[in-house]
PDB file of N, CA and C in Angstrom:
ATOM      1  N   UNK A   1     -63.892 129.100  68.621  1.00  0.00           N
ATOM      2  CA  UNK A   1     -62.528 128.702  68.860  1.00  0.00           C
ATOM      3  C   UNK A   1     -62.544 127.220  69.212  1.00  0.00           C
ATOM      4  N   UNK A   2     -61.671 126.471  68.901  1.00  0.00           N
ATOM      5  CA  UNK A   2     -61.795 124.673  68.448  1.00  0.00           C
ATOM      6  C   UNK A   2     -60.329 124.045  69.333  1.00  0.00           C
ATOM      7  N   UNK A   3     -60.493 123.295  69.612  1.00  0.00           N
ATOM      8  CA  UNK A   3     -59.270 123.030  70.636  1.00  0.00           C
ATOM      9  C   UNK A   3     -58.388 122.688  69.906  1.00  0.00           C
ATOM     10  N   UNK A   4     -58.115 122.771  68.706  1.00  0.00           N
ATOM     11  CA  UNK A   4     -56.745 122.426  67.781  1.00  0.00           C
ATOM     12  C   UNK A   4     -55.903 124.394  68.313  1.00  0.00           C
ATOM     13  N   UNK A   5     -57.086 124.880  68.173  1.00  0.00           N
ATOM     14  CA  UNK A   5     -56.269 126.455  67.967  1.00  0.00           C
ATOM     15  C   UNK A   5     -56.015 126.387  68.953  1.00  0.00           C
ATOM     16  N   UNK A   6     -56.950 126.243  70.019  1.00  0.00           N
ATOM     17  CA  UNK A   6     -56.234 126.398  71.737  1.00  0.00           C
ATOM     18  C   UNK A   6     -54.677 125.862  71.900  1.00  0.00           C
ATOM     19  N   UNK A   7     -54.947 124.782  71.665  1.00  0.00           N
ATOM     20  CA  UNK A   7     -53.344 123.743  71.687  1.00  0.00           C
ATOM     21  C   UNK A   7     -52.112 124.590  70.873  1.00  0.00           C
ATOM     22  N   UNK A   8     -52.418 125.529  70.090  1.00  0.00           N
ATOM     23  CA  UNK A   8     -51.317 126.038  69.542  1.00  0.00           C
ATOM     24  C   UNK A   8     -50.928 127.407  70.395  1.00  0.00           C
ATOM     25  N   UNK A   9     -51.785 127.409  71.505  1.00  0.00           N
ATOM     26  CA  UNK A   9     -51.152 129.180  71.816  1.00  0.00           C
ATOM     27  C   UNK A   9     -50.486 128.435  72.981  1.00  0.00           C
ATOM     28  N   UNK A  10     -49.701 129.402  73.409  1.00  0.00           N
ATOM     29  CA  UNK A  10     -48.556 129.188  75.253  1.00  0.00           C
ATOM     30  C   UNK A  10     -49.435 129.034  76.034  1.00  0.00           C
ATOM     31  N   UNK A  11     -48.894 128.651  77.491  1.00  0.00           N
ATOM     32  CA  UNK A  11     -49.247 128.558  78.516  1.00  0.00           C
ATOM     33  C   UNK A  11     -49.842 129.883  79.110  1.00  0.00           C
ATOM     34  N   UNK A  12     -49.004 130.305  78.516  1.00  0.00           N
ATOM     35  CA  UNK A  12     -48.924 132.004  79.460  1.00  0.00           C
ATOM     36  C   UNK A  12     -50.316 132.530  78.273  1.00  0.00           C
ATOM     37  N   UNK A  13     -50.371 132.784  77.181  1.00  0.00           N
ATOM     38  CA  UNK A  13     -51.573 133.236  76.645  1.00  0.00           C
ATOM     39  C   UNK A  13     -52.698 132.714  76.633  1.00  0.00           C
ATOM     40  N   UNK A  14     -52.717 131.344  77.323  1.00  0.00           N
ATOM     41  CA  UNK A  14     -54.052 130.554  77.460  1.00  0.00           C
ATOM     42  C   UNK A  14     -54.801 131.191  79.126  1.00  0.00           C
ATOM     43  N   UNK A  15     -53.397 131.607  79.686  1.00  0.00           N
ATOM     44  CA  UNK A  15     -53.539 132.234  81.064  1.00  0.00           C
ATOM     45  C   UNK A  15     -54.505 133.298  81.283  1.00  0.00           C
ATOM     46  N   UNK A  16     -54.032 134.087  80.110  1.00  0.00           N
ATOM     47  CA  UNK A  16     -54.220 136.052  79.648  1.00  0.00           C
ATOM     48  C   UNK A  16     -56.182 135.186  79.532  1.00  0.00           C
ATOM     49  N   UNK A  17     -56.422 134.720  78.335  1.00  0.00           N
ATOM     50  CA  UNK A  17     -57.308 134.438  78.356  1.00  0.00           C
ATOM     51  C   UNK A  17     -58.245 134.161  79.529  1.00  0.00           C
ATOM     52  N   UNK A  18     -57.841 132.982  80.367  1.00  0.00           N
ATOM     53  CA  UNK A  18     -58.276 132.492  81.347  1.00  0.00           C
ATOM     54  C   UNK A  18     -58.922 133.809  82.251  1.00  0.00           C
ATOM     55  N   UNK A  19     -58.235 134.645  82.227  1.00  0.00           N
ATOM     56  CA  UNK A  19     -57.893 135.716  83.434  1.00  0.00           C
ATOM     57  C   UNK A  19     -58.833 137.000  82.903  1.00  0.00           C
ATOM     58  N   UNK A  20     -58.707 136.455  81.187  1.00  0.00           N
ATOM     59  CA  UNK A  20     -60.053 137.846  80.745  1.00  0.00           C
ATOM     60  C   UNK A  20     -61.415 137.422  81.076  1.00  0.00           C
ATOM     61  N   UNK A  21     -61.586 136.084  81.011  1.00  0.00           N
ATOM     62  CA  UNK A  21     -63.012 135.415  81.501  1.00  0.00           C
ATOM     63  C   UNK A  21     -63.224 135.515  82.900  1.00  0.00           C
ATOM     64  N   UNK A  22     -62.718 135.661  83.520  1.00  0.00           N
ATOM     65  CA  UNK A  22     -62.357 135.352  85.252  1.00  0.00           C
ATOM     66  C   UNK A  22     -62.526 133.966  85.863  1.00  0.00           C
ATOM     67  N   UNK A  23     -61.600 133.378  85.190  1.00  0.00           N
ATOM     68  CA  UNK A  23     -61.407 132.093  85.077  1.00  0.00           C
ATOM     69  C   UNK A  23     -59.963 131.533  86.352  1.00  0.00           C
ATOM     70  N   UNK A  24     -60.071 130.652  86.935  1.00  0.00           N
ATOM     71  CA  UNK A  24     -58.971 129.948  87.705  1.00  0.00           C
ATOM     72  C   UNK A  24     -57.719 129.773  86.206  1.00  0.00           C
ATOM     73  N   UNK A  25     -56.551 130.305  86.739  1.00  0.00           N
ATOM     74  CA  UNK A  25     -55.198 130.194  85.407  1.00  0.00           C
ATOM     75  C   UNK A  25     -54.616 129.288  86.211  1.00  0.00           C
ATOM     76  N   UNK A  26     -54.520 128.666  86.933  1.00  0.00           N
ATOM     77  CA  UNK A  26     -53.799 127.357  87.620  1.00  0.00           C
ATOM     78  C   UNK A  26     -54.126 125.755  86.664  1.00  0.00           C
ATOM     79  N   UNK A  27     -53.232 124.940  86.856  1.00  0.00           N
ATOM     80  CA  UNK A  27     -53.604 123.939  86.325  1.00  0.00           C
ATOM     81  C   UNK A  27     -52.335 123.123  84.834  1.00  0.00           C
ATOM     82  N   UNK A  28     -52.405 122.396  84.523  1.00  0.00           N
ATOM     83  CA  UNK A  28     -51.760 122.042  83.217  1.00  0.00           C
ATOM     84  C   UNK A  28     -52.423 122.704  81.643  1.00  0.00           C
ATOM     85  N   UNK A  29     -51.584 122.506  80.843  1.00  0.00           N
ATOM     86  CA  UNK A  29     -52.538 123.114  79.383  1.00  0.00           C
ATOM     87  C   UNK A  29     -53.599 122.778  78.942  1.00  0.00           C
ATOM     88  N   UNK A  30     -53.447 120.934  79.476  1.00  0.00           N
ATOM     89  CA  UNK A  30     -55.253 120.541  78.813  1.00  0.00           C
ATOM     90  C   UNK A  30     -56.465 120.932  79.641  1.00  0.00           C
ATOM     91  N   UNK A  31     -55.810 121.532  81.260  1.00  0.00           N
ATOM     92  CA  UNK A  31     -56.759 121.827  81.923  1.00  0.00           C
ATOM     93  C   UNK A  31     -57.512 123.531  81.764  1.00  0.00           C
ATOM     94  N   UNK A  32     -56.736 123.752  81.363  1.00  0.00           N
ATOM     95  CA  UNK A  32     -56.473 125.414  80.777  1.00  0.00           C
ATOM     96  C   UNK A  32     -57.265 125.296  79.617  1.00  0.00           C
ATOM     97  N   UNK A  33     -57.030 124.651  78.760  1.00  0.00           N
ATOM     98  CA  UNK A  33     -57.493 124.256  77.104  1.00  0.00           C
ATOM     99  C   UNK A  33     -59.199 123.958  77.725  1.00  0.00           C
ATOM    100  N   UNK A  34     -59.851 123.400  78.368  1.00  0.00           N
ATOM    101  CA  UNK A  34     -60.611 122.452  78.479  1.00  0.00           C
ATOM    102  C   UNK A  34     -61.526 123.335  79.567  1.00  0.00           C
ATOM    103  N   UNK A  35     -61.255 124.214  80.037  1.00  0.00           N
ATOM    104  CA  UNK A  35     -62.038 125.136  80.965  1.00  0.00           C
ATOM    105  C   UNK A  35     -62.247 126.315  80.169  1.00  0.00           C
ATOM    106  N   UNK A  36     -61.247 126.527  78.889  1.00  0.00           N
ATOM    107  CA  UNK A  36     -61.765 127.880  78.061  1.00  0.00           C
ATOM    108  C   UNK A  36     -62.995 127.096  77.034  1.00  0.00           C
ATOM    109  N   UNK A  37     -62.673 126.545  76.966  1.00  0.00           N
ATOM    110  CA  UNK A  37     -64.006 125.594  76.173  1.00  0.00           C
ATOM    111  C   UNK A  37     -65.235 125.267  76.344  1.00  0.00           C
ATOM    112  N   UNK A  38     -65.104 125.113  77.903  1.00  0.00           N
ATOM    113  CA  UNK A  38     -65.928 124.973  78.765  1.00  0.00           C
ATOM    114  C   UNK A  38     -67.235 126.203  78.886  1.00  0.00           C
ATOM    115  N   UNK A  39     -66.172 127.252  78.878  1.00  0.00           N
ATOM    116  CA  UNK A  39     -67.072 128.745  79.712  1.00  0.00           C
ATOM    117  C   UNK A  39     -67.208 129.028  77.763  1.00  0.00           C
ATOM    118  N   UNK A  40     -67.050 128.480  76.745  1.00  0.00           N
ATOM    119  CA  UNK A  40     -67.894 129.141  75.523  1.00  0.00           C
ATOM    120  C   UNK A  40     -69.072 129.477  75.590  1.00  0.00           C
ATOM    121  N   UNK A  41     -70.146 129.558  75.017  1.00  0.00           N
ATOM    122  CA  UNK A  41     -71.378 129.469  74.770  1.00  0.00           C
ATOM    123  C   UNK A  41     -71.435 128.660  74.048  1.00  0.00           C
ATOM    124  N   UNK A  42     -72.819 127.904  74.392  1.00  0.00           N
ATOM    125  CA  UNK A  42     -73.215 127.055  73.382  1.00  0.00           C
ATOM    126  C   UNK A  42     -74.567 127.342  72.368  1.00  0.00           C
ATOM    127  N   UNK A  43     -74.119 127.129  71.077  1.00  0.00           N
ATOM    128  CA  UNK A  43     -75.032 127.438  70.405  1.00  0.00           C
ATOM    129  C   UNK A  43     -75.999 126.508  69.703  1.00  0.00           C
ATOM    130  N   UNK A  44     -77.236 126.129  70.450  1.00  0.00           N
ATOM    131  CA  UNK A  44     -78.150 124.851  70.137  1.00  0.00           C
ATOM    132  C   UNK A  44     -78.493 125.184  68.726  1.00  0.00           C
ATOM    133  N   UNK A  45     -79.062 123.887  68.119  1.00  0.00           N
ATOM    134  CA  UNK A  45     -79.901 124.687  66.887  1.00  0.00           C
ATOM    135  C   UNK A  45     -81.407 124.991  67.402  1.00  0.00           C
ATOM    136  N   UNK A  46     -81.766 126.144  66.446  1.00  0.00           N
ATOM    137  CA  UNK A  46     -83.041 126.578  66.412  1.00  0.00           C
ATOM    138  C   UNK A  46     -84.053 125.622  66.215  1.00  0.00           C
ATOM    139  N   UNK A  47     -85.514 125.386  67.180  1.00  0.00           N
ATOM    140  CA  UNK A  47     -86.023 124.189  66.913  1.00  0.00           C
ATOM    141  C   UNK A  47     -87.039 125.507  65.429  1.00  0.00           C
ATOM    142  N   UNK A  48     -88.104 123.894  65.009  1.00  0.00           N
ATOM    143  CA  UNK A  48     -88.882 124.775  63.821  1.00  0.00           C
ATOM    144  C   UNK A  48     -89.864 125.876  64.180  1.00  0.00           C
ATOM    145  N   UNK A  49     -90.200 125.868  65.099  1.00  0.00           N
ATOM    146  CA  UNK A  49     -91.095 127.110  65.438  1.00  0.00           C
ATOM    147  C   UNK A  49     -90.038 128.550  65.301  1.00  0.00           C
ATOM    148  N   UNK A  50     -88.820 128.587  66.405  1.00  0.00           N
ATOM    149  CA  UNK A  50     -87.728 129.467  66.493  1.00  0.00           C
ATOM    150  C   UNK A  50     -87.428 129.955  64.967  1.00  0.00           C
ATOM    151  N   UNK A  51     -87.003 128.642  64.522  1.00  0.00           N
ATOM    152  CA  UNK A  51     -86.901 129.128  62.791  1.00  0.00           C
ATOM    153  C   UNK A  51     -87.544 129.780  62.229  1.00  0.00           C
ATOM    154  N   UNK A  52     -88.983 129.738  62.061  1.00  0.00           N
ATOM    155  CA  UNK A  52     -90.380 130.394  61.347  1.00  0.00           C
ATOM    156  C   UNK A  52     -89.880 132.006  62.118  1.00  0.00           C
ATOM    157  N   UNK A  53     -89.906 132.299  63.318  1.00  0.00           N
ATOM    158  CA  UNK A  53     -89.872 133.390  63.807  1.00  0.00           C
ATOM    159  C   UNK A  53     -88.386 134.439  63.835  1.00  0.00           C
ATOM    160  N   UNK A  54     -87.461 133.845  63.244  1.00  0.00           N
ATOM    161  CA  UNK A  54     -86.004 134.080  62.710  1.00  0.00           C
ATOM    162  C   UNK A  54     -86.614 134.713  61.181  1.00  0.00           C
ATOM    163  N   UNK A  55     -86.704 133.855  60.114  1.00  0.00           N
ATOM    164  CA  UNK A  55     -87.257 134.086  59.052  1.00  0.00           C
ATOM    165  C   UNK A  55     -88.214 135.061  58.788  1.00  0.00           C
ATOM    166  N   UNK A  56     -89.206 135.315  59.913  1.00  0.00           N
ATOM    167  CA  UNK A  56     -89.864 136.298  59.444  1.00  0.00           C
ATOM    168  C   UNK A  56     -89.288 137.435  60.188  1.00  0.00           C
ATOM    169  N   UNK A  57     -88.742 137.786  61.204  1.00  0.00           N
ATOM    170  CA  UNK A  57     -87.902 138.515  61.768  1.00  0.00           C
ATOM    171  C   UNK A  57     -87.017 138.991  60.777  1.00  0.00           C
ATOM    172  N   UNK A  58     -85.570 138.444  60.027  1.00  0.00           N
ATOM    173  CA  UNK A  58     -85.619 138.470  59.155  1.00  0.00           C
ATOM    174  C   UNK A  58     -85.934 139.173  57.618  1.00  0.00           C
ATOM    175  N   UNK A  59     -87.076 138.708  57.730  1.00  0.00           N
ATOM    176  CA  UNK A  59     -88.202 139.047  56.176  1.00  0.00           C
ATOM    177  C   UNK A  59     -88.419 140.892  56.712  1.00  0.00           C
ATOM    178  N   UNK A  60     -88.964 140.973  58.213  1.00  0.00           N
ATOM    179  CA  UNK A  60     -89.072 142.182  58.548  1.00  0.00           C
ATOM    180  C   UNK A  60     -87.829 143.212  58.998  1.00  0.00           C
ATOM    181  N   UNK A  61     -86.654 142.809  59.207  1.00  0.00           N
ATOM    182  CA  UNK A  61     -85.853 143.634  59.162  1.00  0.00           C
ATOM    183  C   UNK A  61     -85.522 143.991  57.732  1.00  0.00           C
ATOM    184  N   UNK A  62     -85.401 142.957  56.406  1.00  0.00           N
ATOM    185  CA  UNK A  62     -85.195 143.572  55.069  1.00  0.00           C
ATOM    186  C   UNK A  62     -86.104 144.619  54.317  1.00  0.00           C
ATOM    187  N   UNK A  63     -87.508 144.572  54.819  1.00  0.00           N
ATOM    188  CA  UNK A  63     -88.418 145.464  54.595  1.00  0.00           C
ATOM    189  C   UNK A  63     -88.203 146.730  55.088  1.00  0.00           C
ATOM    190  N   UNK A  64     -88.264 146.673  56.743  1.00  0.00           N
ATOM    191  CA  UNK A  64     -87.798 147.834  57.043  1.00  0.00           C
ATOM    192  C   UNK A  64     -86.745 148.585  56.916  1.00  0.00           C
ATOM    193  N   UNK A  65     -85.771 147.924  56.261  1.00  0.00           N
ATOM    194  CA  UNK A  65     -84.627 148.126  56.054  1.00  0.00           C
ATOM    195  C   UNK A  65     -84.749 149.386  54.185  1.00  0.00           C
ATOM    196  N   UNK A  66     -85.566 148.261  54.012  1.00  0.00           N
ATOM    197  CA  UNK A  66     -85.846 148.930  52.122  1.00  0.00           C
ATOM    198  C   UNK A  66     -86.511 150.107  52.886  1.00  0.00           C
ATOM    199  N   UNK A  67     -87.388 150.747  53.501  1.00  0.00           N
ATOM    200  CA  UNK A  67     -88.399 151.799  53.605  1.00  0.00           C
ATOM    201  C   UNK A  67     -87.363 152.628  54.017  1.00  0.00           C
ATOM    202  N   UNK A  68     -86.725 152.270  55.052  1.00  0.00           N
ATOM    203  CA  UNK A  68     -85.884 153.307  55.660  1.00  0.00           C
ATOM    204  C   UNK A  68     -84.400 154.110  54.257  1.00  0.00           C
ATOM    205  N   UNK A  69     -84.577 153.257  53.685  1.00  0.00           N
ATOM    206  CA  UNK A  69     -83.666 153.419  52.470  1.00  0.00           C
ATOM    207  C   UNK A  69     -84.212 154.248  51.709  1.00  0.00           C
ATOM    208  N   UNK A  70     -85.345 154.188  51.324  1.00  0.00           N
ATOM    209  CA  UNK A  70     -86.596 155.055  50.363  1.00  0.00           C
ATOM    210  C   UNK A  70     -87.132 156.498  50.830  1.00  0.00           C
ATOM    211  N   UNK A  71     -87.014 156.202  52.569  1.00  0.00           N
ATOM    212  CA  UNK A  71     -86.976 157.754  53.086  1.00  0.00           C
ATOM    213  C   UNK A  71     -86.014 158.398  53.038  1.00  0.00           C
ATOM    214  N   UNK A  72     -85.074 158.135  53.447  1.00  0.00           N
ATOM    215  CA  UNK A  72     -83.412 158.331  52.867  1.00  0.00           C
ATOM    216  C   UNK A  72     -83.451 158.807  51.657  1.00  0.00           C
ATOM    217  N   UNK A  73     -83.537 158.329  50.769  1.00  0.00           N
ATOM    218  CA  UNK A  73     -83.033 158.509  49.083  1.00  0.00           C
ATOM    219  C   UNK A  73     -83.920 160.075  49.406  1.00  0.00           C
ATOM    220  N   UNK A  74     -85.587 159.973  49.626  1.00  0.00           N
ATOM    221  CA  UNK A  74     -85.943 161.082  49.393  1.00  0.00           C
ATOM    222  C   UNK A  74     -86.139 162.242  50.141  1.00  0.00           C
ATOM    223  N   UNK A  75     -85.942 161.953  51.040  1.00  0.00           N
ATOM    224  CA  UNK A  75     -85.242 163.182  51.867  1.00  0.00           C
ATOM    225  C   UNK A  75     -83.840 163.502  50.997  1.00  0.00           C
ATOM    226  N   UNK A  76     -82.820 162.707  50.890  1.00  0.00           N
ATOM    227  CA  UNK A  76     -81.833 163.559  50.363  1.00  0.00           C
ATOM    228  C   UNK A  76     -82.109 164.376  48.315  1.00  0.00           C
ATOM    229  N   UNK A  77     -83.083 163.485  48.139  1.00  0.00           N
ATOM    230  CA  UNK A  77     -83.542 163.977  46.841  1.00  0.00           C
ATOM    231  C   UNK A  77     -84.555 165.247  46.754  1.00  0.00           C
ATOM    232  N   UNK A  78     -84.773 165.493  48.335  1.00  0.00           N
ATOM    233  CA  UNK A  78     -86.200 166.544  48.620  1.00  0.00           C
ATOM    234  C   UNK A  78     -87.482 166.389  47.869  1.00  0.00           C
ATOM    235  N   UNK A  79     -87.675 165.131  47.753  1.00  0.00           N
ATOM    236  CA  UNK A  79     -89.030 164.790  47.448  1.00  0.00           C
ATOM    237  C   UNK A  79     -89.879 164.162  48.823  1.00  0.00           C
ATOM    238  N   UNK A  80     -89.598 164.648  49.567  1.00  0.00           N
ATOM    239  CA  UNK A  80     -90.426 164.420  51.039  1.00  0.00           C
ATOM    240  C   UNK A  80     -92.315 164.470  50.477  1.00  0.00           C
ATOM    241  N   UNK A  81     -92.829 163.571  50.666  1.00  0.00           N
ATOM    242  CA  UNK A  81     -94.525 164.168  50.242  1.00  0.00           C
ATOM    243  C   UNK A  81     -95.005 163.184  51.242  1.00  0.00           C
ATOM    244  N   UNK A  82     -95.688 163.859  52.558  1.00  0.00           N
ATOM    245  CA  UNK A  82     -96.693 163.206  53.423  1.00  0.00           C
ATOM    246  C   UNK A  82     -98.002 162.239  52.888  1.00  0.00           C
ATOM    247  N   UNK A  83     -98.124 161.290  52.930  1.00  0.00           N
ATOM    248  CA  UNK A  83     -99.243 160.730  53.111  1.00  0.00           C
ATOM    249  C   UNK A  83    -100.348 161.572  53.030  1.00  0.00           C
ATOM    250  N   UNK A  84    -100.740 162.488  54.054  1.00  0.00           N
ATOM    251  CA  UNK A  84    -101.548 163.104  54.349  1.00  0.00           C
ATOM    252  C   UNK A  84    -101.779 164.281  53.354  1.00  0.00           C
ATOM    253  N   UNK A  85    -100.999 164.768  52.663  1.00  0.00           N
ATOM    254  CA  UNK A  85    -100.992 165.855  51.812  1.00  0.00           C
ATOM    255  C   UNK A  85    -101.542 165.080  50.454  1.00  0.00           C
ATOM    256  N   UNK A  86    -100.633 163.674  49.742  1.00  0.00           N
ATOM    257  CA  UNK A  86    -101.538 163.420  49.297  1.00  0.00           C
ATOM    258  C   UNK A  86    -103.232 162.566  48.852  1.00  0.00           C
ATOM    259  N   UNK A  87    -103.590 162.475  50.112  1.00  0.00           N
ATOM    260  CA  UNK A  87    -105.123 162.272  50.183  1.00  0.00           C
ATOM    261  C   UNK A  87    -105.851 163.725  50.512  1.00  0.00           C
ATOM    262  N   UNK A  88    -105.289 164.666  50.285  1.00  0.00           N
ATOM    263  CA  UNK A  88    -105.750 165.996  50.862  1.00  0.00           C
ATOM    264  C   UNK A  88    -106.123 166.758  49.146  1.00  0.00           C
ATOM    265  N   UNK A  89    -104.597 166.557  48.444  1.00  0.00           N
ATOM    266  CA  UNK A  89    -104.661 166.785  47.358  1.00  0.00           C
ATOM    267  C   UNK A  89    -105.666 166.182  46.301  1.00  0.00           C
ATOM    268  N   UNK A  90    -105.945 164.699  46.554  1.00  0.00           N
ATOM    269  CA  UNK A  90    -106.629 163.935  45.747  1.00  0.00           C
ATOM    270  C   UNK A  90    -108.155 164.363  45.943  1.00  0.00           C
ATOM    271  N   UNK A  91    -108.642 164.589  47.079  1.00  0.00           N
ATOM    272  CA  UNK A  91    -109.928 164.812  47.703  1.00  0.00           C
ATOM    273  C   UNK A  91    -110.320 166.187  46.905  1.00  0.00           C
ATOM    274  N   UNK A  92    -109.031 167.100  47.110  1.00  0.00           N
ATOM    275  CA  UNK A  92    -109.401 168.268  46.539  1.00  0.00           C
ATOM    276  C   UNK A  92    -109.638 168.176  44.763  1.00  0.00           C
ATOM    277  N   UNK A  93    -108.926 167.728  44.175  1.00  0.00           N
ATOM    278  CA  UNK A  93    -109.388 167.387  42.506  1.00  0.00           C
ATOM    279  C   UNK A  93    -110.494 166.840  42.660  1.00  0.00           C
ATOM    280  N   UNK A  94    -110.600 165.753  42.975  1.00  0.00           N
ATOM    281  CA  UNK A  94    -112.430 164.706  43.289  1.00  0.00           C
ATOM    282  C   UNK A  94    -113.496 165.800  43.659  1.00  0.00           C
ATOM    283  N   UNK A  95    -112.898 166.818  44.382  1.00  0.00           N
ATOM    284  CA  UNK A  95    -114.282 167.931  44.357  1.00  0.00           C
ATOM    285  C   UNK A  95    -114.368 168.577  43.693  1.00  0.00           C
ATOM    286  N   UNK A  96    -112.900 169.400  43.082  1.00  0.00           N
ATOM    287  CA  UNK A  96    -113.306 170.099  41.664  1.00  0.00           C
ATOM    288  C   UNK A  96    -114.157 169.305  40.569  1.00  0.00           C
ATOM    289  N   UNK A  97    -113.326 168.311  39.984  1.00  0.00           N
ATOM    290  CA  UNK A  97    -114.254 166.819  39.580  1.00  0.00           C
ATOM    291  C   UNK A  97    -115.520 167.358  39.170  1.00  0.00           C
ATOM    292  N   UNK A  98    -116.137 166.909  40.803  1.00  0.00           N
ATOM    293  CA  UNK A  98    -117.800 166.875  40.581  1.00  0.00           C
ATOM    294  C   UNK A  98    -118.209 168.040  40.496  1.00  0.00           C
ATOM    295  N   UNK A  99    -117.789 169.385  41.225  1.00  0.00           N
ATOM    296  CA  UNK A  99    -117.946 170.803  41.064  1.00  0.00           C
ATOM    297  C   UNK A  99    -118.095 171.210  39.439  1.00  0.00           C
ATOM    298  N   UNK A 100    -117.187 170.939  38.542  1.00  0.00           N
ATOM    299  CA  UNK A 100    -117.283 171.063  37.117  1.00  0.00           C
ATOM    300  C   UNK A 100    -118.362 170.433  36.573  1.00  0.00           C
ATOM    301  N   UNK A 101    -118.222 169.320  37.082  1.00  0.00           N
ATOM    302  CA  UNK A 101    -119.130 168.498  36.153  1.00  0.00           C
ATOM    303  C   UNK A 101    -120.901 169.053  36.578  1.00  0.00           C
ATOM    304  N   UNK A 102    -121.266 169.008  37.960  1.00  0.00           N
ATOM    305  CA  UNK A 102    -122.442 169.833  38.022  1.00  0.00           C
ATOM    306  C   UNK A 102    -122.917 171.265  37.688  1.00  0.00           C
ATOM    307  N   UNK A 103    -121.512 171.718  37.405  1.00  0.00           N
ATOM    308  CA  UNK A 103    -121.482 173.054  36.845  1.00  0.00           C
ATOM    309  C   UNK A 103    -121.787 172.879  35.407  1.00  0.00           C
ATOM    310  N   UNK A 104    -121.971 172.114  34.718  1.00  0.00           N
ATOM    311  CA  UNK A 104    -121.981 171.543  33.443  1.00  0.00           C
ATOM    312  C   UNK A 104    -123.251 171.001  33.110  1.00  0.00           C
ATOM    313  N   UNK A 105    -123.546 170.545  34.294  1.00  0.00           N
ATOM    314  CA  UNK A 105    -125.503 169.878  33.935  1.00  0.00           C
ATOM    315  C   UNK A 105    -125.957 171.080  33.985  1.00  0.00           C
ATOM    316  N   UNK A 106    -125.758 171.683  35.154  1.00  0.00           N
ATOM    317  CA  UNK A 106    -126.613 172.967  35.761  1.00  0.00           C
ATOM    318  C   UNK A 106    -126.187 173.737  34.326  1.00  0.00           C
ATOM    319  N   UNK A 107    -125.546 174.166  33.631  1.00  0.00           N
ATOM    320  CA  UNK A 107    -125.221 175.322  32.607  1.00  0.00           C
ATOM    321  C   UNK A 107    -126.166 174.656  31.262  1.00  0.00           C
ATOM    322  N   UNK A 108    -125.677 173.035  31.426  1.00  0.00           N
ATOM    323  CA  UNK A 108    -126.702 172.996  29.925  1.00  0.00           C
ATOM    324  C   UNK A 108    -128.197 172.781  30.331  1.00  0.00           C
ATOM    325  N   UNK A 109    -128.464 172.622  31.173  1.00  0.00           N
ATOM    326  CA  UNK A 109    -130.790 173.231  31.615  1.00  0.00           C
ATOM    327  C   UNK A 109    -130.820 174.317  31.200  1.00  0.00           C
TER     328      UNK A 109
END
């Protein structure tokens, strides 16, 4: 909020304001104008380190953002498949695998 907009509201609504901040409402308009301005926040810029750690902050909320989307889709698609099931599954072919295949030396001796 920019003190052109301030200057356009009443006395009495610069008051309301004043009074939502818990602010003193006594005074003239520029003093009114000039104490809501006052109690803003100020927003510095980010020095370059802050930046780097915004950006990758950032970089990691869009990631996590995609995964959480991908569990989503497949949960509602019911293709749920643990991690763990498949390295369980894979291990188990890799032993049939070699099981056949030594079954195969051993049959042709």
């Amino acid at each position: 909020m920019d003190k052109e907009e301030l200057q356009s509201k009443t006395v009495a609504e610069l008051k309301v304001m004043l009074a939502d901040l818990s602010l003193p409402v006594s005074g003239r308009k520029s003093d009114l104008i000039d104490r809501i301005i006052n109690s803003l926040p100020v927003n510095p810029e980010p020095s370059d380190d802050e930046e780097i750690v915004i950006r990758t902050l950032e970089t990691a909320n869009e990631t996590a953002a995609e995964e959480i989307e991908n569990v989503v889709s497949n949960m509602v698609e019911g293709r749920i498949v643990k991690e763990e099931s498949e390295i369980t599954l894979q291990t188990i072919i890799l032993i049939a695998g070699v099981v056949i295949a030594l079954g195969l030396v051993v049959f042709s001796l």
